[in-house]
Protein backbone atom coordinates (compact mmCIF):
# COMPACT_ATOMS: atom_id res chain seq x y z
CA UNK A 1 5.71 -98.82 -73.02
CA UNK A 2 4.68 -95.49 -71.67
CA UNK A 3 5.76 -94.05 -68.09
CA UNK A 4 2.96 -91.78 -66.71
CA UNK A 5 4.16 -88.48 -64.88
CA UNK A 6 3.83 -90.01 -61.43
CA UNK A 7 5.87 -92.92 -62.01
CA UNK A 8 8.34 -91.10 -63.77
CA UNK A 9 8.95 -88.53 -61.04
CA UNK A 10 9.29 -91.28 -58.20
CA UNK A 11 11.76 -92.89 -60.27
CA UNK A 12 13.65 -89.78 -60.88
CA UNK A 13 13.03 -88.90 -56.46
CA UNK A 14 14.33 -92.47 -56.45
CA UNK A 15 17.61 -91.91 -58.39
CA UNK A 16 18.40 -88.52 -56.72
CA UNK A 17 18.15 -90.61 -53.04
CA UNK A 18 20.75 -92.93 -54.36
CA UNK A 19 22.61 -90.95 -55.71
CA UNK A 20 22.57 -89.00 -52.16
CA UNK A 21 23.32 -92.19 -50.14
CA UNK A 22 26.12 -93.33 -52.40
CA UNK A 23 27.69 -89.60 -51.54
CA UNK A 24 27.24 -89.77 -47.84
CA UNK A 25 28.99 -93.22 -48.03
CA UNK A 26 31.67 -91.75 -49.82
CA UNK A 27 32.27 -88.90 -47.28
CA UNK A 28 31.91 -91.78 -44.62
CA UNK A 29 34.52 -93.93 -46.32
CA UNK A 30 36.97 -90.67 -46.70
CA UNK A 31 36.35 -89.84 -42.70
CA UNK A 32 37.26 -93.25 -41.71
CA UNK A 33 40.55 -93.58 -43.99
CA UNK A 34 40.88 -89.97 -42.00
CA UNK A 35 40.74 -91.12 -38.64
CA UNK A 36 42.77 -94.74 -39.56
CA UNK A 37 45.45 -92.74 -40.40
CA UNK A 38 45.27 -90.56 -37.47
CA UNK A 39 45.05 -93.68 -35.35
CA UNK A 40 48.33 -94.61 -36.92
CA UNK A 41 49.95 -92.02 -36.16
CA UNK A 42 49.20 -92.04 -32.60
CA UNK A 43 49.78 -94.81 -32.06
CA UNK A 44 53.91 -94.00 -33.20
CA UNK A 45 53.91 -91.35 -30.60
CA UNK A 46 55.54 -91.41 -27.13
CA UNK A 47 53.70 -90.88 -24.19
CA UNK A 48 54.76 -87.66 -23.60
CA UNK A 49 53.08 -86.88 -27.19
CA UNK A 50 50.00 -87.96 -25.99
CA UNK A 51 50.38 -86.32 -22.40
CA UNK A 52 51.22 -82.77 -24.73
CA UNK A 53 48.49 -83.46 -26.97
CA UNK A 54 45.43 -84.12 -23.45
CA UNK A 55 46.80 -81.17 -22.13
CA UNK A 56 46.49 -78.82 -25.81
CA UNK A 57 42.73 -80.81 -26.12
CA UNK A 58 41.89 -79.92 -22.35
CA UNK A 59 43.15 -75.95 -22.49
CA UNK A 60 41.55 -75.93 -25.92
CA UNK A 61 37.93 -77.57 -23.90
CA UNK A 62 38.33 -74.81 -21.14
CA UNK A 63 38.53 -71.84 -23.34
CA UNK A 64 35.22 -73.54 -25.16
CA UNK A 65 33.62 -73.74 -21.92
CA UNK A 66 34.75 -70.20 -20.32
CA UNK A 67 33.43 -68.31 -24.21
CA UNK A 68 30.19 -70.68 -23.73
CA UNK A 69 29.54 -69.20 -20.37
CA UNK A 70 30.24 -65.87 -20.63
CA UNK A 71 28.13 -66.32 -24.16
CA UNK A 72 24.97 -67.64 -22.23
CA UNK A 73 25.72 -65.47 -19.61
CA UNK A 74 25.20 -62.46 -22.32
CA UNK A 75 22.18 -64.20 -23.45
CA UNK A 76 20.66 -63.96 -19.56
CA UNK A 77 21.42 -60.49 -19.02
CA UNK A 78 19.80 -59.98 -22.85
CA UNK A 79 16.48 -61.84 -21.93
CA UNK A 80 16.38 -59.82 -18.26
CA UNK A 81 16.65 -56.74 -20.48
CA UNK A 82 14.13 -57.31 -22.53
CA UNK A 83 11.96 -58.93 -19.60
CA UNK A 84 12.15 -55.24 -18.00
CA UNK A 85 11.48 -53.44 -21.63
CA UNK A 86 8.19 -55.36 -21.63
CA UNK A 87 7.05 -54.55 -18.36
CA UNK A 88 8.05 -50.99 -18.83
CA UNK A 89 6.01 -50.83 -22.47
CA UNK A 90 2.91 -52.48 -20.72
């Protein structure tokens, strides 16, 4: 029994998904043994480990947020800039 082209490439497209899905399971599977074992080992710390560790995530948040505003601030001033270049070329 013969496979035309067609049929033969969908089967191939079809293998290649599979064999996709299988590795984005596996990735899933290794990111929740990941975060099991980080639950673990939370869950051995004091509270004063988890008070340290809030206030490391919340300084590390507000440095985010002060680079993202200065960054979009940057991008405003850019825009403006090239707002007035435009007028000034017309």
């Amino acid at each position: 029994m013969e496979i035309d082209t067609d049929t033969y490439d969908k089967i191939i497209e079809t293998h290649n998904d599979v064999k996709h899905v299988r590795a984005g399971i596996d990735k899933m599977s290794c990111q929740l043994d990941d975060h099991e074992k980080r639950i673990r080992v939370l869950e051995k710390c004091s509270i004063e480990d988890h008070e340290e560790r809030i206030r490391v995530l919340e300084e590390r948040q507000n440095r985010w947020l002060g680079r993202n505003a200065f960054l979009g601030l940057a991008v405003v001033v850019v825009l403006q800039l090239a707002g007035i270049v435009v007028q000034i070329i017309r």
